[in-house]
Protein backbone atom coordinates (compact mmCIF):
# COMPACT_ATOMS: atom_id res chain seq x y z
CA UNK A 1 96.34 82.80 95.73
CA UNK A 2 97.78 80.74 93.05
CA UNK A 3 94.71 79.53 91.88
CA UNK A 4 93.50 83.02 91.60
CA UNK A 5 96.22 84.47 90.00
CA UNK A 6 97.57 82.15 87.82
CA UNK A 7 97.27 82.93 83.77
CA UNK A 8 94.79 81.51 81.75
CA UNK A 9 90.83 81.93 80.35
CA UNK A 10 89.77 83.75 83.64
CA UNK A 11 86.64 84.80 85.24
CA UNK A 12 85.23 86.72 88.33
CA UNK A 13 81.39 86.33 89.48
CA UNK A 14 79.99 87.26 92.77
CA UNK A 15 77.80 84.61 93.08
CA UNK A 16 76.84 81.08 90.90
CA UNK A 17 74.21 79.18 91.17
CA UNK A 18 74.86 75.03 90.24
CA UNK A 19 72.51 72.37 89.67
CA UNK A 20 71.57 69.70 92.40
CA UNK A 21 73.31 67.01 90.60
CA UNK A 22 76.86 69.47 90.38
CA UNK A 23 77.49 69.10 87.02
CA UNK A 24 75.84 71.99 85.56
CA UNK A 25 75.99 75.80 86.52
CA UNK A 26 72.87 77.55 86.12
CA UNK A 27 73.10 81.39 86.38
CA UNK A 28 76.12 83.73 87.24
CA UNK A 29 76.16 87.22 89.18
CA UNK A 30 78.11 90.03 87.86
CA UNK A 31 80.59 87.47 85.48
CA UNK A 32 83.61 89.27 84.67
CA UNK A 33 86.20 88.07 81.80
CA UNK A 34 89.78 89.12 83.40
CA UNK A 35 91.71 87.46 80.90
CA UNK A 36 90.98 85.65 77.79
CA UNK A 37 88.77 88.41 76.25
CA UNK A 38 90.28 87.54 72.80
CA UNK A 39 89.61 83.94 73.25
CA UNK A 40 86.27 84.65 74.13
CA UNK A 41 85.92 87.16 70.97
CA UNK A 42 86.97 84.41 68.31
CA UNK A 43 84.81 81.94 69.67
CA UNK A 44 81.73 84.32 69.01
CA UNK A 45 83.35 85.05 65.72
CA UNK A 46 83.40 81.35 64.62
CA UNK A 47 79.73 80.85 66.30
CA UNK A 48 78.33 84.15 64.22
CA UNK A 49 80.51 82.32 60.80
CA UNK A 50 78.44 79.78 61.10
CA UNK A 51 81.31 77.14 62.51
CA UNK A 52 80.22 74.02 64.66
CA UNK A 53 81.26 74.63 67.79
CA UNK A 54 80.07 71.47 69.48
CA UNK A 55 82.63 69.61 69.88
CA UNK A 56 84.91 73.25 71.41
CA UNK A 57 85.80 73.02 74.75
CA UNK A 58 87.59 75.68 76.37
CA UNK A 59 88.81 75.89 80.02
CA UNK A 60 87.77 77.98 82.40
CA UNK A 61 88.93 79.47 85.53
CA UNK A 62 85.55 80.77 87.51
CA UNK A 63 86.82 82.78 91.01
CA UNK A 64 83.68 83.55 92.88
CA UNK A 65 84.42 86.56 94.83
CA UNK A 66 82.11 88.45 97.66
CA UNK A 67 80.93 91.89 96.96
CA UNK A 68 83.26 93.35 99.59
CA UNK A 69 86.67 91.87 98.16
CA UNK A 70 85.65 92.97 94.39
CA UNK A 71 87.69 96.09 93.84
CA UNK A 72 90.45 94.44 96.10
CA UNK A 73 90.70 91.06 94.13
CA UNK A 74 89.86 91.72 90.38
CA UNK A 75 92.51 94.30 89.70
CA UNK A 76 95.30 91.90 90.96
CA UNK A 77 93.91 88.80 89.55
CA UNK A 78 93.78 91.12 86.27
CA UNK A 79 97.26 91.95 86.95
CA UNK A 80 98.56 88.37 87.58
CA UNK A 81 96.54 86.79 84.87
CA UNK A 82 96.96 89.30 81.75
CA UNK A 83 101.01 89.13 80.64
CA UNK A 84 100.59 88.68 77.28
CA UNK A 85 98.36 91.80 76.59
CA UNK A 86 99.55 94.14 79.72
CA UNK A 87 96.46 95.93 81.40
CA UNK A 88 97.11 99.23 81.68
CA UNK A 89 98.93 100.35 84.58
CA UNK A 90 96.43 103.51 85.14
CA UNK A 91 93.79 100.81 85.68
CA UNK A 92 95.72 98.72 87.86
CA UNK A 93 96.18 101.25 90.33
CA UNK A 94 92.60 102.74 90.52
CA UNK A 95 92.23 101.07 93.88
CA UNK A 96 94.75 103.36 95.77
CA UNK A 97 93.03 105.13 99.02
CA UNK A 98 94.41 108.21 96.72
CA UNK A 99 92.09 107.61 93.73
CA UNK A 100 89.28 106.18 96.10
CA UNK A 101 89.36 109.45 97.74
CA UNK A 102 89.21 111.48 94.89
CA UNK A 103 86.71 110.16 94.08
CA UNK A 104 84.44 110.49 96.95
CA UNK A 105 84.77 114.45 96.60
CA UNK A 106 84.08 114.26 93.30
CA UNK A 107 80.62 112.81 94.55
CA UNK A 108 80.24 114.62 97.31
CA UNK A 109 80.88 118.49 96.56
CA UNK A 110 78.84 120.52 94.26
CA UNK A 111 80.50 122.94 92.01
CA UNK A 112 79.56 126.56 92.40
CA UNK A 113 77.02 127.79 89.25
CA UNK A 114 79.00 129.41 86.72
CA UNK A 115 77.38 133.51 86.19
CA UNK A 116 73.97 133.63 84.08
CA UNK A 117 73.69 130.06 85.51
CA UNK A 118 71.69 128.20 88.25
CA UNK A 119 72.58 124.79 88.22
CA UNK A 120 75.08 123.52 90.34
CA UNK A 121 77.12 120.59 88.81
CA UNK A 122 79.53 117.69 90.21
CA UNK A 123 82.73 116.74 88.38
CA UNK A 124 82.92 113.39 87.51
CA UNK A 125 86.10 111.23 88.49
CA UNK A 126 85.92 108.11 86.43
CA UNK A 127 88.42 105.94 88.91
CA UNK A 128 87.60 102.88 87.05
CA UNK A 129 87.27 102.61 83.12
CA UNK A 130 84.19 102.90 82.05
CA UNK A 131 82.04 103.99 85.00
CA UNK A 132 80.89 107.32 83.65
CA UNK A 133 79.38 105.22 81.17
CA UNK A 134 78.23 102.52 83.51
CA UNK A 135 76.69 104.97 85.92
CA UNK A 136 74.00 105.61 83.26
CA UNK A 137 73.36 102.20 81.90
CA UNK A 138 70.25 101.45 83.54
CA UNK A 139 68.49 104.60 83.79
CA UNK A 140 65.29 105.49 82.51
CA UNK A 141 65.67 108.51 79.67
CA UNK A 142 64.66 111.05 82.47
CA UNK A 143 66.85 109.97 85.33
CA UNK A 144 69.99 110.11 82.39
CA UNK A 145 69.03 113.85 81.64
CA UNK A 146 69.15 114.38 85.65
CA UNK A 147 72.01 112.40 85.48
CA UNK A 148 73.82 114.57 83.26
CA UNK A 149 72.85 117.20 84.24
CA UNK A 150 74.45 116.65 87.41
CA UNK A 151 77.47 115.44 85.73
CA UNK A 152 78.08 117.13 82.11
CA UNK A 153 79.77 114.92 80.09
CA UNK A 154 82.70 118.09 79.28
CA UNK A 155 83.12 117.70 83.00
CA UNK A 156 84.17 114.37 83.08
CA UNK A 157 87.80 113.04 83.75
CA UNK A 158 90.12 110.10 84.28
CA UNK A 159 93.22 109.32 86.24
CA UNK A 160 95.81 110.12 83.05
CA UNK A 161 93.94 113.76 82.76
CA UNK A 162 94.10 113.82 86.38
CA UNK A 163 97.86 112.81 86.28
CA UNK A 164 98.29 115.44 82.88
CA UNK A 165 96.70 118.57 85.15
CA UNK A 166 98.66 117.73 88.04
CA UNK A 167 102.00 117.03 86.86
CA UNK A 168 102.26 119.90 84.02
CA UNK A 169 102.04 122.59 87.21
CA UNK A 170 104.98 120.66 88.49
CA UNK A 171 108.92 121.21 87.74
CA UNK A 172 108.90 118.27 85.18
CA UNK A 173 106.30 119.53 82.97
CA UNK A 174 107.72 118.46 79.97
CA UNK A 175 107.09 114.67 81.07
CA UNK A 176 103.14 115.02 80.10
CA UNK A 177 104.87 115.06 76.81
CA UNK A 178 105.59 111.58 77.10
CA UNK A 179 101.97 110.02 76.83
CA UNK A 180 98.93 109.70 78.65
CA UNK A 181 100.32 105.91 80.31
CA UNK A 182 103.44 106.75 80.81
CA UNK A 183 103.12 110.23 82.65
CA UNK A 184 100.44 108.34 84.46
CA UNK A 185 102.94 105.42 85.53
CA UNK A 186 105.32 107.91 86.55
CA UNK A 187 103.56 110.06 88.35
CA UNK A 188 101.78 107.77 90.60
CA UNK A 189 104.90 106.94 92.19
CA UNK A 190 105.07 110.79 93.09
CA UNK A 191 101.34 110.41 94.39
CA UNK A 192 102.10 107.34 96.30
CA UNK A 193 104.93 108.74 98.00
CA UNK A 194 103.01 111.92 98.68
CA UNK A 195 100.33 109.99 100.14
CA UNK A 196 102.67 107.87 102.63
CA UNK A 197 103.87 111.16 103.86
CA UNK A 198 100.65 112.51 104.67
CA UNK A 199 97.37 112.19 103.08
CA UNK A 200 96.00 115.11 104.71
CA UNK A 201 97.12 116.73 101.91
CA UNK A 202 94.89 115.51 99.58
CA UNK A 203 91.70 117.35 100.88
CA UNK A 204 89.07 119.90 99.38
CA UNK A 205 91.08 122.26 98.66
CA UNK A 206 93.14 120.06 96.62
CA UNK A 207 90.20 118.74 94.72
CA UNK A 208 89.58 122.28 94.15
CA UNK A 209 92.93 122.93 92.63
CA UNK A 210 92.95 120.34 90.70
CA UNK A 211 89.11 121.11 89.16
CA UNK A 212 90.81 124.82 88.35
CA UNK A 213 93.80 123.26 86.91
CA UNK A 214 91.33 120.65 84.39
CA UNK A 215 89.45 124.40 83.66
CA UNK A 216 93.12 125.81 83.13
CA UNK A 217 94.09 122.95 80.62
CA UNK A 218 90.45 122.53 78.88
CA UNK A 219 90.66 126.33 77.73
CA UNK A 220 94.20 125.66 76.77
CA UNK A 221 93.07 123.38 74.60
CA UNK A 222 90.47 125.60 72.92
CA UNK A 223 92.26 128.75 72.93
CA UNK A 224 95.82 127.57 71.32
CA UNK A 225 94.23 126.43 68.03
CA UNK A 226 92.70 129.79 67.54
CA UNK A 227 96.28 131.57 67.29
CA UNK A 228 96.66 133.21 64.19
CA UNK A 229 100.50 131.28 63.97
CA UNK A 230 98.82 127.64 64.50
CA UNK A 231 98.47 125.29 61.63
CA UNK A 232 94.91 123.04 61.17
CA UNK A 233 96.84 119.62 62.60
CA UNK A 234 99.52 121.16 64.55
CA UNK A 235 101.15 120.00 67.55
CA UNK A 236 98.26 120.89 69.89
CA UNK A 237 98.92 118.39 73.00
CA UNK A 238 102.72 119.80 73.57
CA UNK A 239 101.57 123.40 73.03
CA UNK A 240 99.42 123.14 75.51
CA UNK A 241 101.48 121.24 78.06
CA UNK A 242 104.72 123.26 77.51
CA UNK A 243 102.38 126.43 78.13
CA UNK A 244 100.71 126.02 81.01
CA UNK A 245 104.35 124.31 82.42
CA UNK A 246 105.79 127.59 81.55
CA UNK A 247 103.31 129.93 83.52
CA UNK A 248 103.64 127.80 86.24
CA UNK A 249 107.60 128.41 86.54
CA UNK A 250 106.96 131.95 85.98
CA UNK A 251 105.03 132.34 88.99
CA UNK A 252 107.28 130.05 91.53
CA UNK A 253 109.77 132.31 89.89
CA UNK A 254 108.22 135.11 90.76
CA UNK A 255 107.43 133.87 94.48
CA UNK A 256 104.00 133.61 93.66
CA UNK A 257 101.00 131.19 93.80
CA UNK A 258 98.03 131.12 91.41
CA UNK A 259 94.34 131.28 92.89
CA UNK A 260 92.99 128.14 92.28
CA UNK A 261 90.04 129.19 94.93
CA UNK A 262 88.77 131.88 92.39
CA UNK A 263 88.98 129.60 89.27
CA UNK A 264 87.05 126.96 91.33
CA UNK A 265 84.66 129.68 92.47
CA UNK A 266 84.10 131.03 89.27
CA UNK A 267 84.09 127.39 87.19
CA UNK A 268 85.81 129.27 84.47
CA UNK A 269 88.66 131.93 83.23
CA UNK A 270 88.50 135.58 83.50
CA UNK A 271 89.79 137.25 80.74
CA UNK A 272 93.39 138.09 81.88
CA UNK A 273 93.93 134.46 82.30
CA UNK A 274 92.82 133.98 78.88
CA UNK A 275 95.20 136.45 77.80
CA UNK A 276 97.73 135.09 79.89
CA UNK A 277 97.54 131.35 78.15
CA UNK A 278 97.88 133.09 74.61
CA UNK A 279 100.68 134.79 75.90
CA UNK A 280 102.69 131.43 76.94
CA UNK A 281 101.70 129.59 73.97
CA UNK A 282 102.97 132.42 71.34
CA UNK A 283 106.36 132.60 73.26
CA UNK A 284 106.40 128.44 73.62
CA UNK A 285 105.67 128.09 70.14
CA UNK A 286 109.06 129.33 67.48
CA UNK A 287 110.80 127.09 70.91
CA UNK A 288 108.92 124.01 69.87
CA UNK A 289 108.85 124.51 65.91
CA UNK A 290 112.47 124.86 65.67
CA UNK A 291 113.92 121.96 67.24
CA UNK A 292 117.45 122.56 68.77
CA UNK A 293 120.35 120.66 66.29
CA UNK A 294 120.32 116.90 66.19
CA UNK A 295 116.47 116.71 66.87
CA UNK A 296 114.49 116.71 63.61
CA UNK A 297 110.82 114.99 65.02
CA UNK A 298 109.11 118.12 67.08
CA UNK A 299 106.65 115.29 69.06
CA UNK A 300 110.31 113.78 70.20
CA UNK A 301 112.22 117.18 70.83
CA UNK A 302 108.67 118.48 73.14
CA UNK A 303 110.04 115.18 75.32
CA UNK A 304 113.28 116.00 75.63
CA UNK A 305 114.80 117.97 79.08
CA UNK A 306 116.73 120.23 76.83
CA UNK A 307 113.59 121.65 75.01
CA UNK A 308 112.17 122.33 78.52
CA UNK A 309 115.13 124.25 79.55
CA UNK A 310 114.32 126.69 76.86
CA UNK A 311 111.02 126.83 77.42
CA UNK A 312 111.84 128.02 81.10
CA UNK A 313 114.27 130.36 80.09
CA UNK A 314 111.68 132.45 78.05
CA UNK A 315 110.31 136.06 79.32
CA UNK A 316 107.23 137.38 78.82
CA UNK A 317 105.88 140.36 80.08
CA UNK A 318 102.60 139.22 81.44
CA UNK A 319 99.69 141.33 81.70
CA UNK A 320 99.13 143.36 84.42
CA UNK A 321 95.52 142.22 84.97
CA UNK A 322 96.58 138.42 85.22
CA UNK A 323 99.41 139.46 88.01
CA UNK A 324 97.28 141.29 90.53
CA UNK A 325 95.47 137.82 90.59
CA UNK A 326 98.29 135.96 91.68
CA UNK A 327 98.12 135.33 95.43
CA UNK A 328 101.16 134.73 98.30
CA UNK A 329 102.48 131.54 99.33
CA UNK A 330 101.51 132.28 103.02
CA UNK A 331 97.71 132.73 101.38
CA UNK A 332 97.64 128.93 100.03
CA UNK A 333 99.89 127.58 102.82
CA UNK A 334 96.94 129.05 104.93
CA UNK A 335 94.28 127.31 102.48
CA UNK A 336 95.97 124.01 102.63
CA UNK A 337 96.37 124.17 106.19
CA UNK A 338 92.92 124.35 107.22
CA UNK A 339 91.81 122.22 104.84
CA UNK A 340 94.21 119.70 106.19
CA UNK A 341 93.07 119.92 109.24
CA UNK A 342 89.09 119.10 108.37
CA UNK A 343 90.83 115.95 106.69
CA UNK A 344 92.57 114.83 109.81
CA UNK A 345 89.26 115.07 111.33
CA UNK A 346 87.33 113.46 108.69
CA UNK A 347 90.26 110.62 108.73
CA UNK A 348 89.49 109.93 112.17
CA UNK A 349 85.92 109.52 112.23
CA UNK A 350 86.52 107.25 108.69
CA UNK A 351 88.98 104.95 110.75
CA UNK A 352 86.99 104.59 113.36
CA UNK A 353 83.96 103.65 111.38
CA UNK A 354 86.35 100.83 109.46
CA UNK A 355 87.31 99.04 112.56
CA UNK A 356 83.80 99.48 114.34
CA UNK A 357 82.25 97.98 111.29
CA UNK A 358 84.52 94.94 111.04
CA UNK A 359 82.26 91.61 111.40
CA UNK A 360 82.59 90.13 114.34
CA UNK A 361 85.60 88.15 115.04
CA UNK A 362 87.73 89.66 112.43
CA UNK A 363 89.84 91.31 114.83
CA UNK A 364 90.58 88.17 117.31
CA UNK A 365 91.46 86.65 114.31
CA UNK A 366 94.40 89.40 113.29
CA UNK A 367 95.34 89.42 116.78
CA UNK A 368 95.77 85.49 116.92
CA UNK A 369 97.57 86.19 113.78
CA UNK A 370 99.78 89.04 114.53
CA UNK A 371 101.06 86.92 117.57
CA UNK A 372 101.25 83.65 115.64
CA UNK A 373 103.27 85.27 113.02
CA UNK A 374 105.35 87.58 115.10
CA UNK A 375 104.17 90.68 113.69
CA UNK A 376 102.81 94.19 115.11
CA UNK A 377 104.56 96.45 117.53
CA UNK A 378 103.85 96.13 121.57
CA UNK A 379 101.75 98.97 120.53
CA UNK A 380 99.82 98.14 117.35
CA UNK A 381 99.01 94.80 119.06
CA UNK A 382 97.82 96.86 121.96
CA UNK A 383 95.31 98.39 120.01
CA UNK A 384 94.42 95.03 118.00
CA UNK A 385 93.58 93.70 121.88
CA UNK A 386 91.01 96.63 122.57
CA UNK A 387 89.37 96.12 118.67
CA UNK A 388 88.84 92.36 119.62
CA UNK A 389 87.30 93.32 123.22
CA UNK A 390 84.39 95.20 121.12
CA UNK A 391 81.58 95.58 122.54
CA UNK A 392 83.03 95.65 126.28
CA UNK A 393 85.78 98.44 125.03
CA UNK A 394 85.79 100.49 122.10
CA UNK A 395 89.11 101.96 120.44
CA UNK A 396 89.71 105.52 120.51
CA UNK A 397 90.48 107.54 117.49
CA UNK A 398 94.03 107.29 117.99
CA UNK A 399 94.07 103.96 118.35
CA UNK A 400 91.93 102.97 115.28
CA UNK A 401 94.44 104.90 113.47
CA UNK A 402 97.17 102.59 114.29
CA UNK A 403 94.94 99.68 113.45
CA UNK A 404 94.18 100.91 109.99
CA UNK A 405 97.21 102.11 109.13
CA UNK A 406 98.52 98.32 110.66
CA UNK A 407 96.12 96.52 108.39
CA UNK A 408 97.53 98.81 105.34
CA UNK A 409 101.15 97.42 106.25
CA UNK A 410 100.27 94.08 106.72
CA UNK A 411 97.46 93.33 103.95
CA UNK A 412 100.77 93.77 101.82
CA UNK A 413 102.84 91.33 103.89
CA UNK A 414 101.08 88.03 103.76
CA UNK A 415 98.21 88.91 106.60
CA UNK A 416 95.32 86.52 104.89
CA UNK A 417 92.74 88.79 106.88
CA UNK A 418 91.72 92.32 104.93
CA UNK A 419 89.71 95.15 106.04
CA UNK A 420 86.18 95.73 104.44
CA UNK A 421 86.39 99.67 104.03
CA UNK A 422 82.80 100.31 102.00
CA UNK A 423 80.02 101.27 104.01
């Protein structure tokens, strides 16, 4: 892949079209500029100044990629190519069978209508930069105001807010503090491990708990500024983050769970919840205006491990209304368990389809492979054998989970052969 990945003006199309005599091209599909988008800038600025260009010459490096190995090859050409600017690493790992998933729910389940309302919505997960935006490019002005409708624009969200609503639930709350890229860079390594453990996990009802945790945060956000103790231009982003971190220890502390399920139900917060965030943030706030001694920026000291120790040492006597919502570990445990197990199901009937759907030869060619190369158990190479007998045998479910989760291993370990996984 050096020719791929190596730095310099770079370019992805999906198709190009030269003329008979080779030396010209004529039309490019879906042209991408990976790297050199500066380059490319100044030499529109000079063109719009009025500068003769014709004697400019710039290289450049055209990959022409299939459809099918798009979101697999532009990302880590982009990664390879760009080291003078750094991509950001939130974009770089939009391709993970975690974010790829998310997003898929987010398209396929319909949020319940909020009360008064009749319009069922979908929360948008914009995996990629940009695509909330691109979804509505081409659309005439009455399939955008479906569009939107569909997808409000307040209900759209990307993978740092997904990484902000996720992580400030968690032990290390204070670590949203540290910004949007970093958090995110941080906690994808928790995802990713997560996800190698079991991906089960991430399921419905985990889409739904993380939808009531965006809800949780958004009203956060618009509540906090309305204390009668906050200052137009005050330090809004760690309020909110230090807040919601510390009603989350309360109720581990407590041996408690919060409902998610109702918030997602209800697409909104009852009024003891309300109550319950202005609660946190008036006890979070004389902790974050008076940094402890040595610390004199507040953004730095909301950052700091220390500051989050006295955040979690704060009681407040929450209001009655907001604890009889709480519900019992055994009642989510319950929740995730079922919805775990219509994952496994729908992970089953997804592998299957993968392998199935392979063209044909693909798998004789990873079995010639894995035996060339020494590579595969007894087993996994047992399984490759039945995939490269299709039509005569076809693998079981069990068995095309061993294949894909094979391919996964060995796509990172030289294999030249990958998987198409889009319908």
């Amino acid at each position: 892949m050096f020719f791929s990945f190596n730095n310099g003006l770079t370019t992805t199309a999906e198709a190009v079209q030269i003329s008979e005599d080779g030396n010209y091209i004529l039309s490019m599909d879906n042209l991408q500029i990976v790297n050199g988008g500066q380059t490319t800038a100044s030499i529109y600025a000079a063109y719009r100044a009025g500068c003769d260009l014709s004697k400019v010459f710039v290289q450049m490096k055209l990959n022409v990629i299939q459809p099918s190995d798009v979101e697999e090859l532009v990302p880590q050409i982009s990664r390879f190519a760009n080291t003078q600017n750094k991509v950001s690493e939130a974009d770089l790992f939009s391709n993970h069978p975690f974010h790829t998933r998310i997003q898929a729910l987010s398209q396929r389940l319909l949020a319940p209508a909020k009360e008064g309302t009749f319009n069922q919505t979908k929360w948008f997960y914009e995996r990629a930069r940009g695509q909330y935006g691109d979804a509505q490019a081409y659309l005439t002005p009455g399939e955008k105001k479906k569009f939107l409708l569909q997808y409000p624009k307040n209900q759209k969200f990307t993978k740092t807010d997904l990484a902000k609503y996720l992580r400030v639930w968690e032990d290390d709350a204070y670590r949203v503090n540290l910004g949007a890229q970093k958090n995110f860079v941080e906690y994808a390594k928790v995802l990713t491990d997560r996800w190698a453990e079991d991906n089960t996990q991430f399921n419905e009802y985990f889409f739904h708990s993380l939808i009531a945790k965006k809800i949780i945060f958004n009203t956060a956000e618009s509540l906090i500024p309305q204390r009668p103790w906050y200052e137009a231009g005050g330090y809004r982003a760690p309020l909110v983050v230090l807040s919601i971190g510390l009603i989350g220890n309360s109720v581990r502390n407590m041996g408690k769970r919060v409902d998610f399920e109702r918030i997602w139900n209800e697409q909104q917060l009852d009024e003891p919840w309300r109550e319950a965030i202005c609660q946190a943030a008036d006890a979070v706030n004389p902790v974050l205006m008076n940094p402890a001694q040595g610390y004199r920026n507040i953004s730095e000291w909301a950052k700091k491990q220390r500051c989050w120790d006295k955040v979690r040492s704060l009681h407040v006597d929450w209001n009655d209304a907001w604890l009889a919502e709480l519900i019992s570990p055994d009642a989510e445990r319950s929740r995730e368990r079922e919805s775990g197990r219509v994952q496994r199901d729908d992970n089953e009937i997804e592998n299957q389809r993968v392998v199935v759907n392979q063209k044909p030869g693909f798998w004789e060619k990873v079995e010639k492979w894995l035996v060339t190369e020494g590579e595969g158990t007894e087993k996994e190479r047992g399984c490759v054998h039945v995939a490269a007998s299709m039509p005569s045998k076809i693998p079981t479910e069990k068995q095309c989970a061993v294949i894909v989760g094979l391919m996964h291993r060995i796509e990172n370990e030289g294999c030249p052969f990958h998987m198409v996984t889009t319908s």
